[in-house]
C-alpha atoms as a PDB file:
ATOM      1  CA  UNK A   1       8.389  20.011  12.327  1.00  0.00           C
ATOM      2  CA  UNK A   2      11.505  18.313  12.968  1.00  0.00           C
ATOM      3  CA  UNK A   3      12.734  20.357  16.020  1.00  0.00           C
ATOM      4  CA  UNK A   4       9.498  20.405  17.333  1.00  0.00           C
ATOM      5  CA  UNK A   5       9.852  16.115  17.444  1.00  0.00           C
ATOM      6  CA  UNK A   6      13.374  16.379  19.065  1.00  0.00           C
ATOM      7  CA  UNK A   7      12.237  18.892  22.213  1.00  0.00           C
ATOM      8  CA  UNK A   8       9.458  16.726  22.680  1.00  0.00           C
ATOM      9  CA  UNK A   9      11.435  13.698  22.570  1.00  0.00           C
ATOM     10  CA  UNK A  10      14.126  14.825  24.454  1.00  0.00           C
ATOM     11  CA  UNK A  11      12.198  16.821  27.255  1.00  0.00           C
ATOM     12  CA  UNK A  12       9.995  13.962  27.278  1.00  0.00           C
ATOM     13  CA  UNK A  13       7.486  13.362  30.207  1.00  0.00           C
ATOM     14  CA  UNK A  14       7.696   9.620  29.888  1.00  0.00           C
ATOM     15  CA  UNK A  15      10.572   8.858  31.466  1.00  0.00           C
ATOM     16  CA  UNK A  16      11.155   5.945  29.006  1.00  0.00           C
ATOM     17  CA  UNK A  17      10.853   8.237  26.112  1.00  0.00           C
ATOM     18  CA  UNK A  18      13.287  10.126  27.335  1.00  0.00           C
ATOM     19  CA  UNK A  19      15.575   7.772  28.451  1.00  0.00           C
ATOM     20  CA  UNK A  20      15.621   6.665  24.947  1.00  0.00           C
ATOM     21  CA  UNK A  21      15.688   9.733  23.075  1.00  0.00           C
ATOM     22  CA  UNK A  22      18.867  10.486  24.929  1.00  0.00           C
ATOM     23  CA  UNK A  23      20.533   7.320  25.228  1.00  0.00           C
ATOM     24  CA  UNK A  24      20.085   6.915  21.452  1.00  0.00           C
ATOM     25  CA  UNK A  25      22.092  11.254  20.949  1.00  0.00           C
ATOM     26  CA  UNK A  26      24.921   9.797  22.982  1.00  0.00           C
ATOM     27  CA  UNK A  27      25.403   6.463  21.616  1.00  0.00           C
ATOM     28  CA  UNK A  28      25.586   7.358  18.176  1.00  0.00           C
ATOM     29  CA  UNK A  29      27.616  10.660  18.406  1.00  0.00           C
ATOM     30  CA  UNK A  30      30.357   8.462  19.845  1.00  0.00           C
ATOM     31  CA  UNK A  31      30.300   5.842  17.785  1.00  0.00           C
ATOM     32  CA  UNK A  32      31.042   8.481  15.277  1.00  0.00           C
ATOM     33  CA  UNK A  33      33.456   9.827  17.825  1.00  0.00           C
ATOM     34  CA  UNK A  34      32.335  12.745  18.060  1.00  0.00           C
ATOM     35  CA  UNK A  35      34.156  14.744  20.936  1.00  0.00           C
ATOM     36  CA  UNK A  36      32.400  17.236  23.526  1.00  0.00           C
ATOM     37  CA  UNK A  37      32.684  20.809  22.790  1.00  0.00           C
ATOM     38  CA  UNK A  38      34.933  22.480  25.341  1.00  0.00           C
ATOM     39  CA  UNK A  39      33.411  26.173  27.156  1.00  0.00           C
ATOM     40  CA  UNK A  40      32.694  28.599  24.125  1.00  0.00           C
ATOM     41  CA  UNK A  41      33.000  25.991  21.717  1.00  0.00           C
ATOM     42  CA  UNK A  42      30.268  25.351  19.151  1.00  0.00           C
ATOM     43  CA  UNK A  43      28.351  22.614  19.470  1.00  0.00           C
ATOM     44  CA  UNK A  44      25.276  20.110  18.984  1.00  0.00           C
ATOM     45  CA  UNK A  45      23.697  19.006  22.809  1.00  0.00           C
ATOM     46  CA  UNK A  46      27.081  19.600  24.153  1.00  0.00           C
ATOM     47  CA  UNK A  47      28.667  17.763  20.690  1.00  0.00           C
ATOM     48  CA  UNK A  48      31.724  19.743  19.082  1.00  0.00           C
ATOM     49  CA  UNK A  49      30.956  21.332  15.525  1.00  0.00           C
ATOM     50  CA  UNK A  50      33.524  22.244  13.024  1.00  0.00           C
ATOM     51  CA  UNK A  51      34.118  25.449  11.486  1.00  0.00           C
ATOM     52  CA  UNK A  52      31.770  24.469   8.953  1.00  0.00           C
ATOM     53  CA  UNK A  53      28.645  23.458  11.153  1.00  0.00           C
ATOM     54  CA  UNK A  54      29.018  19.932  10.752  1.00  0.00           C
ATOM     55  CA  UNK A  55      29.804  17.682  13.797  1.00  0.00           C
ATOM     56  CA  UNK A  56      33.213  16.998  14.509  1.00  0.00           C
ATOM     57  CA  UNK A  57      32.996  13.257  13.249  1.00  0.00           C
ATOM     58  CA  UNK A  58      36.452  11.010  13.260  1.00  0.00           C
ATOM     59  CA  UNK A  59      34.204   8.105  11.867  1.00  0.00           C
ATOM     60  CA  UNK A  60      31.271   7.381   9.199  1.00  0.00           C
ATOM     61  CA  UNK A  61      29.585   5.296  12.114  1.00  0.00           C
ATOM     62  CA  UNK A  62      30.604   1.954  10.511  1.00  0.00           C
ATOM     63  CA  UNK A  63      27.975   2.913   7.860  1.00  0.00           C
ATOM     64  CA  UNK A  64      24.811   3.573  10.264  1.00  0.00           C
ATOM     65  CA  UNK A  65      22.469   6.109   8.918  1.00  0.00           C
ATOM     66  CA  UNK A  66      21.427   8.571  12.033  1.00  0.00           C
ATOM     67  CA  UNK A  67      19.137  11.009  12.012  1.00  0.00           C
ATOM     68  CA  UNK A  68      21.580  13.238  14.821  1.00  0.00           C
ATOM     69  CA  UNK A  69      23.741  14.298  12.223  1.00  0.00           C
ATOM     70  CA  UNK A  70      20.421  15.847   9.573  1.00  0.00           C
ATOM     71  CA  UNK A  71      19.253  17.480  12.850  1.00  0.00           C
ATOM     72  CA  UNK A  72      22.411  19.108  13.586  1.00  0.00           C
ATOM     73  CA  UNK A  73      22.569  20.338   9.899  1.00  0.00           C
ATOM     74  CA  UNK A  74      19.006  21.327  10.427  1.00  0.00           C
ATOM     75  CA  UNK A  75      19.809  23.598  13.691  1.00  0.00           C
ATOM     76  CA  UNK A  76      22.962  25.359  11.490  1.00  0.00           C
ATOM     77  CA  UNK A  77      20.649  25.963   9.116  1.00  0.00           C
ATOM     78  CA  UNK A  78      17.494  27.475  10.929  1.00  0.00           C
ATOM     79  CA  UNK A  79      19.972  29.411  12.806  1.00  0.00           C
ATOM     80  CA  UNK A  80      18.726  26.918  16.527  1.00  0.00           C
ATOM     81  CA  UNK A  81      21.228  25.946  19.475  1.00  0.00           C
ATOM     82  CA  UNK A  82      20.432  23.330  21.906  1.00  0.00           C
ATOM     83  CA  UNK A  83      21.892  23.028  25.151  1.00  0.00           C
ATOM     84  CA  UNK A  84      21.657  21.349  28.020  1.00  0.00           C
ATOM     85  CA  UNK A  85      19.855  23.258  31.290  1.00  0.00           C
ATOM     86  CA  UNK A  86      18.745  22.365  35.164  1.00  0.00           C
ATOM     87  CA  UNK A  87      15.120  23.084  36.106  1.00  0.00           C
ATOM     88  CA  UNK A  88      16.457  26.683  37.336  1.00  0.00           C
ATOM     89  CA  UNK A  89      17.813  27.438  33.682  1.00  0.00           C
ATOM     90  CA  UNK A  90      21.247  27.328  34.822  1.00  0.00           C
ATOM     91  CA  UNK A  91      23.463  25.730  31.978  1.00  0.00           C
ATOM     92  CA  UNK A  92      25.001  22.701  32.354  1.00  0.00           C
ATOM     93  CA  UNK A  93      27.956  20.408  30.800  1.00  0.00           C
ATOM     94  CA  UNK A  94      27.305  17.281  28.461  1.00  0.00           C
ATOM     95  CA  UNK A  95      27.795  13.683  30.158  1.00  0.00           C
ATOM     96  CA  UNK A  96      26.236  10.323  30.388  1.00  0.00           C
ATOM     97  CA  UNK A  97      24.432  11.476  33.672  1.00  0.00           C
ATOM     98  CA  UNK A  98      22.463  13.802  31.681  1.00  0.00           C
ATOM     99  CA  UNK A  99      20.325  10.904  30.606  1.00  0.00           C
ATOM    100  CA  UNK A 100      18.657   9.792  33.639  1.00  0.00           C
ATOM    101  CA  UNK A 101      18.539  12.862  35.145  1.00  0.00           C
ATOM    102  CA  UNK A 102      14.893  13.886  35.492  1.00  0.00           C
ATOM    103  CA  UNK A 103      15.794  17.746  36.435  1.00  0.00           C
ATOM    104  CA  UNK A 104      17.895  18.650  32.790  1.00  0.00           C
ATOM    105  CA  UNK A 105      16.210  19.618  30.040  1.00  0.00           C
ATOM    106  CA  UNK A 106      17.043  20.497  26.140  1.00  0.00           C
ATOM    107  CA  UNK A 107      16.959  24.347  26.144  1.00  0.00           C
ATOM    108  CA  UNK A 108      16.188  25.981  22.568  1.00  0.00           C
ATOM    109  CA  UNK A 109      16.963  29.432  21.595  1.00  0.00           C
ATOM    110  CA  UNK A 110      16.404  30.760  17.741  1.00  0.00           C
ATOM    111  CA  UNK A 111      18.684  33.740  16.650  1.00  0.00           C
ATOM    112  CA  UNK A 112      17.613  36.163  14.111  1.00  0.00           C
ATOM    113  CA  UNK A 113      19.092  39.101  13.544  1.00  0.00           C
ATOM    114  CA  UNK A 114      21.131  39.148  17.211  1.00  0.00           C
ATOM    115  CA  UNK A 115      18.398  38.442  19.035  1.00  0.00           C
ATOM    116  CA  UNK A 116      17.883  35.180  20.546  1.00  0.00           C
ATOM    117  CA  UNK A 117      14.218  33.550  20.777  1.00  0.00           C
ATOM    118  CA  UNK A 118      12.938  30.522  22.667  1.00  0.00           C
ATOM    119  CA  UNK A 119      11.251  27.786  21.099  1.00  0.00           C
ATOM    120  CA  UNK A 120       9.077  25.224  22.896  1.00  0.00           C
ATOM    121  CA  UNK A 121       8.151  21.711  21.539  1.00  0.00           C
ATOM    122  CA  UNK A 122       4.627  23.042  20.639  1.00  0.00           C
ATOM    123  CA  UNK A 123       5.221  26.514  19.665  1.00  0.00           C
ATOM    124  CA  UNK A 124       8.755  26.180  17.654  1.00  0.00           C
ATOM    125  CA  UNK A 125       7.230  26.015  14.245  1.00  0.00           C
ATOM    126  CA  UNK A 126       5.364  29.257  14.587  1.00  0.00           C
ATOM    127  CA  UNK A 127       8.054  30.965  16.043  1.00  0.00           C
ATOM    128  CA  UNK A 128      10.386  30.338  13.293  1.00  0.00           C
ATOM    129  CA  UNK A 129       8.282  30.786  10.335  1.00  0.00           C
ATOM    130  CA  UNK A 130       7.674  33.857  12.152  1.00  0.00           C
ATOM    131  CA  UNK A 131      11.066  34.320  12.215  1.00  0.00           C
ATOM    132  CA  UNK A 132      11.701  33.682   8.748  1.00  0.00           C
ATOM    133  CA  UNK A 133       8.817  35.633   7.538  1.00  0.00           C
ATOM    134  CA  UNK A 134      10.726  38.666   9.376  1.00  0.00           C
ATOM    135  CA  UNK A 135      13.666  38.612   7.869  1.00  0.00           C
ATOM    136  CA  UNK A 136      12.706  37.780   4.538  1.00  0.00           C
ATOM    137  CA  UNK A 137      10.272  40.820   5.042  1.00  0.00           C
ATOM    138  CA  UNK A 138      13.511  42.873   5.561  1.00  0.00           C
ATOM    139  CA  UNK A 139      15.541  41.301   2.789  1.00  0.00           C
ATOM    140  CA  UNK A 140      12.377  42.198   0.134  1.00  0.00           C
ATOM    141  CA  UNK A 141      12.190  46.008   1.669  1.00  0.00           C
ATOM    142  CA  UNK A 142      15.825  46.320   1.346  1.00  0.00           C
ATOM    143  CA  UNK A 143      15.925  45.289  -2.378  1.00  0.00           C
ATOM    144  CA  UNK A 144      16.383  48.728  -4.671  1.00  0.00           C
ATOM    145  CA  UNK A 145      13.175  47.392  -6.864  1.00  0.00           C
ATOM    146  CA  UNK A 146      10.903  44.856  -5.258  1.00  0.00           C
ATOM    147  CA  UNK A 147      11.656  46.790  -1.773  1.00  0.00           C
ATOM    148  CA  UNK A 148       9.261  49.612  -2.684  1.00  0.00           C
ATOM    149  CA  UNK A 149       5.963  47.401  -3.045  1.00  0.00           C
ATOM    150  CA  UNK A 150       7.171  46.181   0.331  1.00  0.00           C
ATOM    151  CA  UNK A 151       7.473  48.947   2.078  1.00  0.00           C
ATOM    152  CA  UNK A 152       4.392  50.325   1.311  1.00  0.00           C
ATOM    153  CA  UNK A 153       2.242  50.412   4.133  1.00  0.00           C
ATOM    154  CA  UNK A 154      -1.172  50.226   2.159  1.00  0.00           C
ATOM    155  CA  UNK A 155      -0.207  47.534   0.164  1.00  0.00           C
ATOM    156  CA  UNK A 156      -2.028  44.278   0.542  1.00  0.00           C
ATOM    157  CA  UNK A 157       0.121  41.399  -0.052  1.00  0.00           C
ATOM    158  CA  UNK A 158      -3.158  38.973  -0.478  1.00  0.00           C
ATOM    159  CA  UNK A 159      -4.291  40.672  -3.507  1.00  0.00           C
ATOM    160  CA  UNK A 160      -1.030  39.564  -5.482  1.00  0.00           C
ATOM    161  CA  UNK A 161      -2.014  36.411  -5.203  1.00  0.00           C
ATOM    162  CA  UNK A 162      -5.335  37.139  -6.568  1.00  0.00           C
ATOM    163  CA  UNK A 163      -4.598  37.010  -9.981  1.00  0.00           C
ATOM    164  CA  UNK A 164      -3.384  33.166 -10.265  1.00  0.00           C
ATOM    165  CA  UNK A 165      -6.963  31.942  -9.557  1.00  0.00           C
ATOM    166  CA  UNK A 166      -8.517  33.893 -12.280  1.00  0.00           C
ATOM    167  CA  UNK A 167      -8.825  31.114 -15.036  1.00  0.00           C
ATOM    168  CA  UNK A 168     -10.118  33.652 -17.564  1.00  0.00           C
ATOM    169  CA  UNK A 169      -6.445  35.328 -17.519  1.00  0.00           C
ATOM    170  CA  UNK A 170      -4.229  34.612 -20.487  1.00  0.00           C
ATOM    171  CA  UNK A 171      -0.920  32.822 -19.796  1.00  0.00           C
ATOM    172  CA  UNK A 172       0.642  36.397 -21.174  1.00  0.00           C
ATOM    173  CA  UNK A 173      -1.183  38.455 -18.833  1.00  0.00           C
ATOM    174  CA  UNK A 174      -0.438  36.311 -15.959  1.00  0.00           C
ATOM    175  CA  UNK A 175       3.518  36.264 -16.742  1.00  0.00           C
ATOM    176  CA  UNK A 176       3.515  40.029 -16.842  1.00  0.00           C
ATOM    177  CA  UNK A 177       1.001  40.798 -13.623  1.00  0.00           C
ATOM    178  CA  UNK A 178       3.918  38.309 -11.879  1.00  0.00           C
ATOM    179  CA  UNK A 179       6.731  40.183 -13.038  1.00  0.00           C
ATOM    180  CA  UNK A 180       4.730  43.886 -12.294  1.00  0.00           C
ATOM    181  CA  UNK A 181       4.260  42.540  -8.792  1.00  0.00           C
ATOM    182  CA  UNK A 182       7.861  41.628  -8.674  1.00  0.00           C
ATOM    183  CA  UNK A 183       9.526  45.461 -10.535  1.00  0.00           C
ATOM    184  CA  UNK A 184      11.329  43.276 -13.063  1.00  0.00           C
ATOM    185  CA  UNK A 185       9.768  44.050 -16.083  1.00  0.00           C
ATOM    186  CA  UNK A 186      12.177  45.839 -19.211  1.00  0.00           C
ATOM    187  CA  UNK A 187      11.467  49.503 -17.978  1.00  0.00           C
ATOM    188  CA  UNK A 188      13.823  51.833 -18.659  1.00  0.00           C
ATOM    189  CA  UNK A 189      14.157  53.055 -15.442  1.00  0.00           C
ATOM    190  CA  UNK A 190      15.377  49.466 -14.506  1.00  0.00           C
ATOM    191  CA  UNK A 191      17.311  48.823 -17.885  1.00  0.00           C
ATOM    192  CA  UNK A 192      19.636  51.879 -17.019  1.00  0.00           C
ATOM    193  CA  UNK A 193      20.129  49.889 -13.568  1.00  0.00           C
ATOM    194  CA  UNK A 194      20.856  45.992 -14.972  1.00  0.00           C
ATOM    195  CA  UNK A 195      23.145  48.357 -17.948  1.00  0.00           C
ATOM    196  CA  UNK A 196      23.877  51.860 -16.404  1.00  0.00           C
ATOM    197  CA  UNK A 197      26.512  52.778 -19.191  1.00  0.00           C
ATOM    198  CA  UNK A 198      24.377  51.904 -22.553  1.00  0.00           C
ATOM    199  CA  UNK A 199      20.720  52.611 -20.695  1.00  0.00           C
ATOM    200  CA  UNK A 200      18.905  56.093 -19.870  1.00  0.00           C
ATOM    201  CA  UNK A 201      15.949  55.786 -17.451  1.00  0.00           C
ATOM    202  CA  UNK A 202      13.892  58.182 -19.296  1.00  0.00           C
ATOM    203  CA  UNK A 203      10.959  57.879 -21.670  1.00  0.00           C
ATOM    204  CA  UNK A 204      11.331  58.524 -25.054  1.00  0.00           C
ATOM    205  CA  UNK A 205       7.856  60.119 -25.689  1.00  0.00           C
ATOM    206  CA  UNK A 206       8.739  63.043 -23.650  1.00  0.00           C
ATOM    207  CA  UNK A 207      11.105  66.088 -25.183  1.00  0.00           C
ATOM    208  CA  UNK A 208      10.390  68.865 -23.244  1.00  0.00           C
ATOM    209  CA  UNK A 209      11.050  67.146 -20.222  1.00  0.00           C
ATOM    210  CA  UNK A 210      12.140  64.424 -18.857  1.00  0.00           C
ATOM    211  CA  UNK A 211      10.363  61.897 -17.336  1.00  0.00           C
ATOM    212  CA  UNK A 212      11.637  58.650 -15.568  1.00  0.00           C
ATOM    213  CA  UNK A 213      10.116  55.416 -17.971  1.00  0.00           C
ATOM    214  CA  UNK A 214       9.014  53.447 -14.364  1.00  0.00           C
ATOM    215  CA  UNK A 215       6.339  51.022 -14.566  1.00  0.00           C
ATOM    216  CA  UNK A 216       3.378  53.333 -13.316  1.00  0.00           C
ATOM    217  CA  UNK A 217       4.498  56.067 -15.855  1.00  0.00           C
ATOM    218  CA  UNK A 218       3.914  53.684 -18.241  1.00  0.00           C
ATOM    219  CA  UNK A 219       0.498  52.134 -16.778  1.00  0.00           C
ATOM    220  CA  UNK A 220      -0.619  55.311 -15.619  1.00  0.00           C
ATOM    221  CA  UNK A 221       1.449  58.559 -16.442  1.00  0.00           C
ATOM    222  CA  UNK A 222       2.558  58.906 -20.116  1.00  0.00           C
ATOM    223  CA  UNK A 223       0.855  60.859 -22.541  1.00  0.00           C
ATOM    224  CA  UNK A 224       1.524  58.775 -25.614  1.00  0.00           C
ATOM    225  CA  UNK A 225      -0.200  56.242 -24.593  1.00  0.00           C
ATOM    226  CA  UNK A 226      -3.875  58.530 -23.102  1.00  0.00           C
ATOM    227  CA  UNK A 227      -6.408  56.833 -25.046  1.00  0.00           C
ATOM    228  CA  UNK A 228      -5.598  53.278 -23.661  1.00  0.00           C
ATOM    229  CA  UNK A 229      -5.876  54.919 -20.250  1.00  0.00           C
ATOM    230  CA  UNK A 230      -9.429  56.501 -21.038  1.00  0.00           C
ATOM    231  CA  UNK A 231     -10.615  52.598 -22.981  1.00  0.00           C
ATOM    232  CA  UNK A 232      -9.104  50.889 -19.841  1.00  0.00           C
ATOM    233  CA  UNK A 233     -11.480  53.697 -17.794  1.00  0.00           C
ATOM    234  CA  UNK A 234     -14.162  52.995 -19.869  1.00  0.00           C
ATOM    235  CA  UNK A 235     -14.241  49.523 -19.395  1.00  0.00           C
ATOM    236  CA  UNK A 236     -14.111  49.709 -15.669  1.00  0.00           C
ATOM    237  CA  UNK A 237     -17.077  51.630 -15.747  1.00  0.00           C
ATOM    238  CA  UNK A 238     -18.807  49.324 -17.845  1.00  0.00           C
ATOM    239  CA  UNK A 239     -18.151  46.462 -16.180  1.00  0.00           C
ATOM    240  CA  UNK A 240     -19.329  48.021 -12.767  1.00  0.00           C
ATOM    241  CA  UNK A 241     -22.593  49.301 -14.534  1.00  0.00           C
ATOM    242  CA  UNK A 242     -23.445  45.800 -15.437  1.00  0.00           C
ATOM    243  CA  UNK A 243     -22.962  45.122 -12.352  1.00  0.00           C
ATOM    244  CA  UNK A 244     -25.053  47.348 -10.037  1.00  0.00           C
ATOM    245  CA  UNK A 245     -27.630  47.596 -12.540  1.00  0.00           C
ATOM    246  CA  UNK A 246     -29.321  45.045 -11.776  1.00  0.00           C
ATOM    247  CA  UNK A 247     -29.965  45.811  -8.499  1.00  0.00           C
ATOM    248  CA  UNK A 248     -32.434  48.649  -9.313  1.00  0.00           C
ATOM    249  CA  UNK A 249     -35.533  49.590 -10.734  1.00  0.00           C
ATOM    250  CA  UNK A 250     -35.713  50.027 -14.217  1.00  0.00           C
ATOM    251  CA  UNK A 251     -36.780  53.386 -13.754  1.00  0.00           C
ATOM    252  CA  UNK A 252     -33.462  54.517 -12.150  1.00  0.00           C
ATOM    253  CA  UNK A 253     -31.701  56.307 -15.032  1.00  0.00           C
ATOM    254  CA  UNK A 254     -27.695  55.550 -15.468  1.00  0.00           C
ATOM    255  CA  UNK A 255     -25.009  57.786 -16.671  1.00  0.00           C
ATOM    256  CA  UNK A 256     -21.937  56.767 -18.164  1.00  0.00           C
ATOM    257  CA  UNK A 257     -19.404  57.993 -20.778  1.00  0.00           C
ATOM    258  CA  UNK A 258     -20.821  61.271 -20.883  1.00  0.00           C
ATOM    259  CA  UNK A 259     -20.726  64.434 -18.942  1.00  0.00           C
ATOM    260  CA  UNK A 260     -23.443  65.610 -16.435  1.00  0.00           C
ATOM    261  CA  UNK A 261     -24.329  69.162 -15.890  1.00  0.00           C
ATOM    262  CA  UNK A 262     -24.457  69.611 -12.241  1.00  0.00           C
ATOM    263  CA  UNK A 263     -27.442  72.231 -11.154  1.00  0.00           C
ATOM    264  CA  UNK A 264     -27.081  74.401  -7.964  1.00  0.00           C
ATOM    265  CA  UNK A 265     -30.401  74.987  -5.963  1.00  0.00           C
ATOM    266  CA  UNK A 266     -30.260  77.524  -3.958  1.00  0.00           C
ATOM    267  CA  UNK A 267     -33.101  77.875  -0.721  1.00  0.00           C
ATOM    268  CA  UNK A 268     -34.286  80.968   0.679  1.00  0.00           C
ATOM    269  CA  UNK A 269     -35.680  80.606   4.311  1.00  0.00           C
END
């Protein structure tokens, strides 16, 4: 990962590295005259950013491509600040002395949600896909649809993936097991949300009471549709009969499809 390169570069234990690494920050950002940030003032390594995130530039550079401005964009973006810091974490100002000085270091901090983080050269792509994984966690649970599979605790993610290795699935049945994962197929329920003043979120095969048309009433719930329940049941238990019976004897007798009287034996001591 990017970031992970530029601590590792610019905390360098080769001095030379180092050297460069920095050398290389300050020479470019003032060719493209890019002021220092004053106390409070956002900023790249001590570098003034606009409003915008972007560096406070008063030249292209006289046409030099630079990797210090991607970076920068790359920090806005994964929400990272970089500043500079003594060995005993006190905070320190920008200048040229910064690059020889064996006792600063490039300080990282990610902030999610208010909270700041800090990243390390080897552990800063972890920690933000952690990071990201966290709050895109909390964006999916906070969605009125999709939110609910999320928030279920006894859901397991790994199985919805299951489905797009199975080669014997039609393109059809794939397309609608991705969009039953995701709670965006043409339910009522979620029809009367997309078009609450022409849509009612309850099924039509029910007149004596009403029942909201959600996607497990459908695959589960509604009485109109009973005997694709019981052939979907039935060929469950067909499929799991062929499966175990072959590991006993043929003299083992298997029920299925049919009902078995249960007899009580009772024991007197």
């Amino acid at each position: 990962m990017r970031i992970s390169h530029l601590l590792n570069m610019l905390n360098n234990d080769d001095k030379d590295v180092r050297e460069l690494a920095r050398s290389s920050l300050f020479l470019d950002l003032r060719r493209r005259k890019v002021p220092l940030a004053r106390e409070s003032e956002p900023h790249f390594l001590g570098f003034k950013r606009k409003s915008s995130g972007k560096l406070d530039t008063h030249s292209a550079g006289f046409g030099v491509w630079s990797d210090w401005p991607d970076l920068n964009d790359l920090c806005v973006r994964t929400g990272v600040s970089l500043e500079w810091a003594k060995s005993d974490s006190r905070t320190v100002r920008v200048s040229e002395d910064i690059i020889t000085d064996p006792l600063t270091y490039v300080r990282a901090t990610a902030t999610y949600g208010g909270h700041s983080h800090p990243l390390t050269s080897t552990g800063a792509r972890r920690t933000l896909m952690d990071l990201h994984q966290h709050h895109q966690k909390q964006y999916w649970a906070g969605l009125k649809l999709q939110g609910k599979l999320a928030c279920l605790p006894s859901a397991n993610h790994s199985v919805s993936h299951s489905f797009l290795k199975n080669t014997a699935l039609s393109e059809d049945i794939v397309i609608f097991t991705v969009k039953a994962r995701l709670q965006v197929l043409p339910t009522r329920f979620n029809l009367s949300i997309w078009f609450s003043t022409t849509q009612v979120l309850y099924c039509l095969h029910h007149t004596t009471e009403q029942m909201t048309e959600t996607l497990p009433h459908i695959l589960n719930g509604c009485h109109a549709h009973k005997g694709m329940y019981i052939a979907r049941h039935d060929r469950i238990v067909d499929l799991i009969a062929k499966e175990i019976s072959s590991h006993f004897s043929s003299s083992v007798r298997m029920y299925k499809h049919s009902f078995c009287k249960t007899i009580h034996v009772s024991v007197l001591q």
